[in-house]
C-alpha atoms as a PDB file:
ATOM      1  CA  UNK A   1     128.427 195.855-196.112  1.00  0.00           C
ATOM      2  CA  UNK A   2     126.184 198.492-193.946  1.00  0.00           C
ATOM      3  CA  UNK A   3     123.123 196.302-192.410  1.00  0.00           C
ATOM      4  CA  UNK A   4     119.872 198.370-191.815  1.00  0.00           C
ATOM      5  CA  UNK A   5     116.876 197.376-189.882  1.00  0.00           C
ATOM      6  CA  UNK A   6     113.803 198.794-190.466  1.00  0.00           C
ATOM      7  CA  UNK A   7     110.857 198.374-188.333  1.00  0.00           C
ATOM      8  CA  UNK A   8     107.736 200.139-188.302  1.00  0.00           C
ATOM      9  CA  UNK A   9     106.950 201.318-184.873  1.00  0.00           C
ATOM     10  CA  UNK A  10     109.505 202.245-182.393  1.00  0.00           C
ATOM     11  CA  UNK A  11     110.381 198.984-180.237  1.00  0.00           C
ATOM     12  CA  UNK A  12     108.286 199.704-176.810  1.00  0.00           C
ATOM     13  CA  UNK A  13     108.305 196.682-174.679  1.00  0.00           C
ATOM     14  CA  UNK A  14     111.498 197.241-172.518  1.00  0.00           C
ATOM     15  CA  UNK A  15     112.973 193.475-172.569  1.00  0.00           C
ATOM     16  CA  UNK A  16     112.791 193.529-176.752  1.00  0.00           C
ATOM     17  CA  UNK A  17     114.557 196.872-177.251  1.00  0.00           C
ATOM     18  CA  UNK A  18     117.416 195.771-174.492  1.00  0.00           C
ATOM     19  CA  UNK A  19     117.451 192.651-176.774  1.00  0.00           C
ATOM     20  CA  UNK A  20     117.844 194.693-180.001  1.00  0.00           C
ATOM     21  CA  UNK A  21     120.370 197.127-178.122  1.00  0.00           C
ATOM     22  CA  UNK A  22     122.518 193.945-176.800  1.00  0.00           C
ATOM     23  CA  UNK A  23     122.770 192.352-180.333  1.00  0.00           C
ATOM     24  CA  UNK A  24     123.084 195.543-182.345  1.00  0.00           C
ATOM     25  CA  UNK A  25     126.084 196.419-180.139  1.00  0.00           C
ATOM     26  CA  UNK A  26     127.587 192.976-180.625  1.00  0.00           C
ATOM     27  CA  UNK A  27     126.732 193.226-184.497  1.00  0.00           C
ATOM     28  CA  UNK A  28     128.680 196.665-184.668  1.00  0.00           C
ATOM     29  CA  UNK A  29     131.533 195.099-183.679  1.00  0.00           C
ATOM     30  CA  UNK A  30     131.544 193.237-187.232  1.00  0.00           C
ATOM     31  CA  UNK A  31     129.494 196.195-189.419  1.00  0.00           C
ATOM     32  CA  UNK A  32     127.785 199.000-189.810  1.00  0.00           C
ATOM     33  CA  UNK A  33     124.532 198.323-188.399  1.00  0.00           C
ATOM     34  CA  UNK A  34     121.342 201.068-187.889  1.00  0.00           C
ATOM     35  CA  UNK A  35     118.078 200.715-186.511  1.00  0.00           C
ATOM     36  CA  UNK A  36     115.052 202.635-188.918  1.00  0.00           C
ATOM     37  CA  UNK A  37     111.492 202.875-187.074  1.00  0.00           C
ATOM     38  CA  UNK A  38     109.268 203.733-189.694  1.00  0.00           C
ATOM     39  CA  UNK A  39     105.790 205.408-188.596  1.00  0.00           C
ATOM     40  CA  UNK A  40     102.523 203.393-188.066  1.00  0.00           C
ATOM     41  CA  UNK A  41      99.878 203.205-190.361  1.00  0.00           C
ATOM     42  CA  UNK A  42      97.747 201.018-192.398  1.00  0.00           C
ATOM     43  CA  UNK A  43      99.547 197.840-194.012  1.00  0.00           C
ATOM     44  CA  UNK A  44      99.855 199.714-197.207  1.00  0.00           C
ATOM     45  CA  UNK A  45     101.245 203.052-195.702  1.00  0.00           C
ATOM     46  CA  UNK A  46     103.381 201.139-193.793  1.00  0.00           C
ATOM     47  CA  UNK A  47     104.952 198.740-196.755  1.00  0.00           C
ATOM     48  CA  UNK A  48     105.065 202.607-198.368  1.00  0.00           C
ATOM     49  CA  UNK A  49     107.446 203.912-195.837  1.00  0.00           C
ATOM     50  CA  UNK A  50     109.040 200.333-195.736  1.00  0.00           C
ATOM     51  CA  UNK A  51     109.870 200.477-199.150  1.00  0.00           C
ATOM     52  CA  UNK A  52     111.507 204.029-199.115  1.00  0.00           C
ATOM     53  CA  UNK A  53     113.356 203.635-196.101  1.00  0.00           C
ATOM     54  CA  UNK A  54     115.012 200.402-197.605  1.00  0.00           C
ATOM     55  CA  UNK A  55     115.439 201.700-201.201  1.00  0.00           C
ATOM     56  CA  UNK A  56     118.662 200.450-202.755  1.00  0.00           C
ATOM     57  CA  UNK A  57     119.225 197.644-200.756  1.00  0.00           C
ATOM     58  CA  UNK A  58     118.822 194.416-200.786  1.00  0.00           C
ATOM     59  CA  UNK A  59     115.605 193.609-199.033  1.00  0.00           C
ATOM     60  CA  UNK A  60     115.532 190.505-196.630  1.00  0.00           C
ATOM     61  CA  UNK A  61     111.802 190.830-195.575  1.00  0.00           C
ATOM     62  CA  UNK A  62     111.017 188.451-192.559  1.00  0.00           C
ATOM     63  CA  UNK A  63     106.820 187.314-193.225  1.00  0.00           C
ATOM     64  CA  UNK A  64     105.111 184.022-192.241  1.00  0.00           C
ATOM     65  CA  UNK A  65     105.002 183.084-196.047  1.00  0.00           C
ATOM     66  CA  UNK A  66     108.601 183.256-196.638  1.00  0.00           C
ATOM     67  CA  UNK A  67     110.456 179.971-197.104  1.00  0.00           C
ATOM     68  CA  UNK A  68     111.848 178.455-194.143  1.00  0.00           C
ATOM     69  CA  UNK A  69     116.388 178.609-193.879  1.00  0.00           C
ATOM     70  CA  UNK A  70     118.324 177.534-191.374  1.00  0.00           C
ATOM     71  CA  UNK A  71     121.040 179.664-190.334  1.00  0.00           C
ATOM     72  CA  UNK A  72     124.084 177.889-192.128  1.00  0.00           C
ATOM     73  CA  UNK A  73     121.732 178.875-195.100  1.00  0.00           C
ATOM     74  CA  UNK A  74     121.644 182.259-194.697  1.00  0.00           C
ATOM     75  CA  UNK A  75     124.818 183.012-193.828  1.00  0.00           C
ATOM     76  CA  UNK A  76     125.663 181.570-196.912  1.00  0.00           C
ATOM     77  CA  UNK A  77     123.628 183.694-198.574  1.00  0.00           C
ATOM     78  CA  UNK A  78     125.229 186.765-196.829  1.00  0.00           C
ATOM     79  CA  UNK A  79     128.190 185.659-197.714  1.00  0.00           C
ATOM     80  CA  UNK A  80     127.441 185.219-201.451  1.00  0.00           C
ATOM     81  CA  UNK A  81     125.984 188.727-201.321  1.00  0.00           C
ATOM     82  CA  UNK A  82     129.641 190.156-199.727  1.00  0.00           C
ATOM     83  CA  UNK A  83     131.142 188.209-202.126  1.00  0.00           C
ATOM     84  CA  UNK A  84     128.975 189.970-205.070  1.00  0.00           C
ATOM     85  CA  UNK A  85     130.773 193.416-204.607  1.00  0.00           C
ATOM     86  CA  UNK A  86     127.484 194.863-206.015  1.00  0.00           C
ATOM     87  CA  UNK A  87     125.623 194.464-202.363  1.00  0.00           C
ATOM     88  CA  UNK A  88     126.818 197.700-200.571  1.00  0.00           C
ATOM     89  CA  UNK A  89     123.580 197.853-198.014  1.00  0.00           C
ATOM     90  CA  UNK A  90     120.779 195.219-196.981  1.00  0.00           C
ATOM     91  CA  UNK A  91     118.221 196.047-195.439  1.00  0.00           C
ATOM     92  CA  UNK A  92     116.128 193.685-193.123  1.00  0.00           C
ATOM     93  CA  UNK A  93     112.456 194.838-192.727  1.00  0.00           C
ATOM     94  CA  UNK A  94     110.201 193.995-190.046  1.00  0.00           C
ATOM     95  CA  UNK A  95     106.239 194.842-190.297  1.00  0.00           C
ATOM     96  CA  UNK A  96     104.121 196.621-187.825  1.00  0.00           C
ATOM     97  CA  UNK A  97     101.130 194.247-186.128  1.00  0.00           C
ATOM     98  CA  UNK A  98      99.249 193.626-189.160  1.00  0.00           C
ATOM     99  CA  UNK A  99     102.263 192.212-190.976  1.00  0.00           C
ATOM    100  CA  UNK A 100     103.755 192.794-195.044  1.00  0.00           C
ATOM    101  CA  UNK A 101     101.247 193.438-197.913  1.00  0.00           C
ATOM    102  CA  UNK A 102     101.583 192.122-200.531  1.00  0.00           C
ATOM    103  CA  UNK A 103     103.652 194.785-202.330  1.00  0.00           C
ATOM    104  CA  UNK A 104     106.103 194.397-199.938  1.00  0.00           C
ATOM    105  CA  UNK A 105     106.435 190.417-200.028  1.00  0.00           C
ATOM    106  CA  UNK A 106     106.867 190.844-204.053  1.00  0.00           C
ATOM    107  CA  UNK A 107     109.756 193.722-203.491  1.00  0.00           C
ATOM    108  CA  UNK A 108     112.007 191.258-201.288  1.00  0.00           C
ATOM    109  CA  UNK A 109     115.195 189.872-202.524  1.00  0.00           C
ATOM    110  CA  UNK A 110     114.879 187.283-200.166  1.00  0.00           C
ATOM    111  CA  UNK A 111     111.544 186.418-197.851  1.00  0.00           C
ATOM    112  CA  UNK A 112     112.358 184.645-194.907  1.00  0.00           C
ATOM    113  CA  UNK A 113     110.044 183.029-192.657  1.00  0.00           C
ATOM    114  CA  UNK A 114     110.937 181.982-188.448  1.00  0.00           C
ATOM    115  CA  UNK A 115     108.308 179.704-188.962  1.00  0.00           C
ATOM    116  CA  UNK A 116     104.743 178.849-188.918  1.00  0.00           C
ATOM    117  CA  UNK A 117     104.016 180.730-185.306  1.00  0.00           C
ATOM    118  CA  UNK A 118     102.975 184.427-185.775  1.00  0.00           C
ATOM    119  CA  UNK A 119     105.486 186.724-183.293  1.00  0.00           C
ATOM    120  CA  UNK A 120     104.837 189.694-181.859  1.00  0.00           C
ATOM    121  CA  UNK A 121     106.605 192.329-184.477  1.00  0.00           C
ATOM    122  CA  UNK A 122     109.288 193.223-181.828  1.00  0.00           C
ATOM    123  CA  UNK A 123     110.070 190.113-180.984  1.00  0.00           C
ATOM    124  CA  UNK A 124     110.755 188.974-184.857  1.00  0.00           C
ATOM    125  CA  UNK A 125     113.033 192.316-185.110  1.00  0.00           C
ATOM    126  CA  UNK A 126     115.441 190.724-181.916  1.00  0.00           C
ATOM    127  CA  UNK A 127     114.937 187.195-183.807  1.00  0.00           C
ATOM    128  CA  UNK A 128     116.206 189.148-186.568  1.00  0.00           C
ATOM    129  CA  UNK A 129     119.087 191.150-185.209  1.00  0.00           C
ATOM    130  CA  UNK A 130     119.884 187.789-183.377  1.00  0.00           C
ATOM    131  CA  UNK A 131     120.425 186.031-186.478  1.00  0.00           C
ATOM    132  CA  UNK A 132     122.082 188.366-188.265  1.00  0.00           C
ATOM    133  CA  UNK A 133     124.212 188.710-185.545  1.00  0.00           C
ATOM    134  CA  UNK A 134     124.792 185.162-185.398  1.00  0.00           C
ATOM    135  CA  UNK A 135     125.573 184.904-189.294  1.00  0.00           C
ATOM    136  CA  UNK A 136     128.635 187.262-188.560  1.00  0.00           C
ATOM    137  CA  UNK A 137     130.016 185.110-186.000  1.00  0.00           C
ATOM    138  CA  UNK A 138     129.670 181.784-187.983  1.00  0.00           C
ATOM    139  CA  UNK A 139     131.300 183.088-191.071  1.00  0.00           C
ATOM    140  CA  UNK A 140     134.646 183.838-188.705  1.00  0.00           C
ATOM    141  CA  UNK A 141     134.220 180.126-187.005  1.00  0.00           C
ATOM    142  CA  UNK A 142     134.096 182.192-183.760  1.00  0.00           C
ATOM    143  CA  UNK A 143     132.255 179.696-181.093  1.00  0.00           C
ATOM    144  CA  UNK A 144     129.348 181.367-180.838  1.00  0.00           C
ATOM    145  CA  UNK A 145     127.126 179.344-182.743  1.00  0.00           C
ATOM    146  CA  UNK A 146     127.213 175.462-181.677  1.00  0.00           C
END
């Protein structure tokens, strides 16, 4: 299954994108995993270009009103969606400083949130890759996570 990220903006504070470098490199090593910076604009351009950029894929959209998972629970749910054979790409999408409209929210397969403090948007895209990351290595019972 090919995992995209898509974030609007590219990452510009130097520690997130060596975060998001360090964990997509470790995710390749388990998928196919691409970074998509989508261009800034207002919320609704920006859930626009969102929305294209992730079409066809299932849509994990990370937003303060998504309900809150653990990991075990989402790697389940990965694992369900592998197990589908109808999931080819998902797409995990990350909005710019004003956050998701609402259009976007009501598109997601699956709306996730990391809880009720707001994070910087570059920030929540490592959390992201992190996780995702972190899903992979729990499904092969590699030590990782504790």
């Amino acid at each position: 299954m090919k995992w995209k990220f898509v974030v609007v903006g590219k990452p510009s504070l130097k520690y997130a994108r060596i975060g998001i470098e360090e964990y997509l490199k470790r995710l390749r090593r388990y998928c196919n995993a691409d970074l998509i910076t989508v261009k800034n604009g207002s919320s609704k351009e920006e859930g626009e270009r969102l929305m294209r950029a992730s079409e066809g894929a299932y849509r994990i959209v990370f937003d303060e009103r998504g309900e809150f998972i653990d990991t075990e629970q989402l790697c389940k749910k990965v694992s369900s969606l592998e197990m589908d054979g109808t999931c080819k790409a998902v797409a995990v999408l990350i909005g710019g400083a004003e956050g998701h409209d609402d259009a976007v929210r009501s598109a997601a397969d699956l709306l996730i949130s990391f809880g009720r403090l707001t994070l910087q948007h570059e920030l929540a895209l490592v959390a992201a890759v992190e996780q995702i990351y972190r899903v992979q290595t729990l499904k092969r019972g590699e030590p990782y996570h504790r």
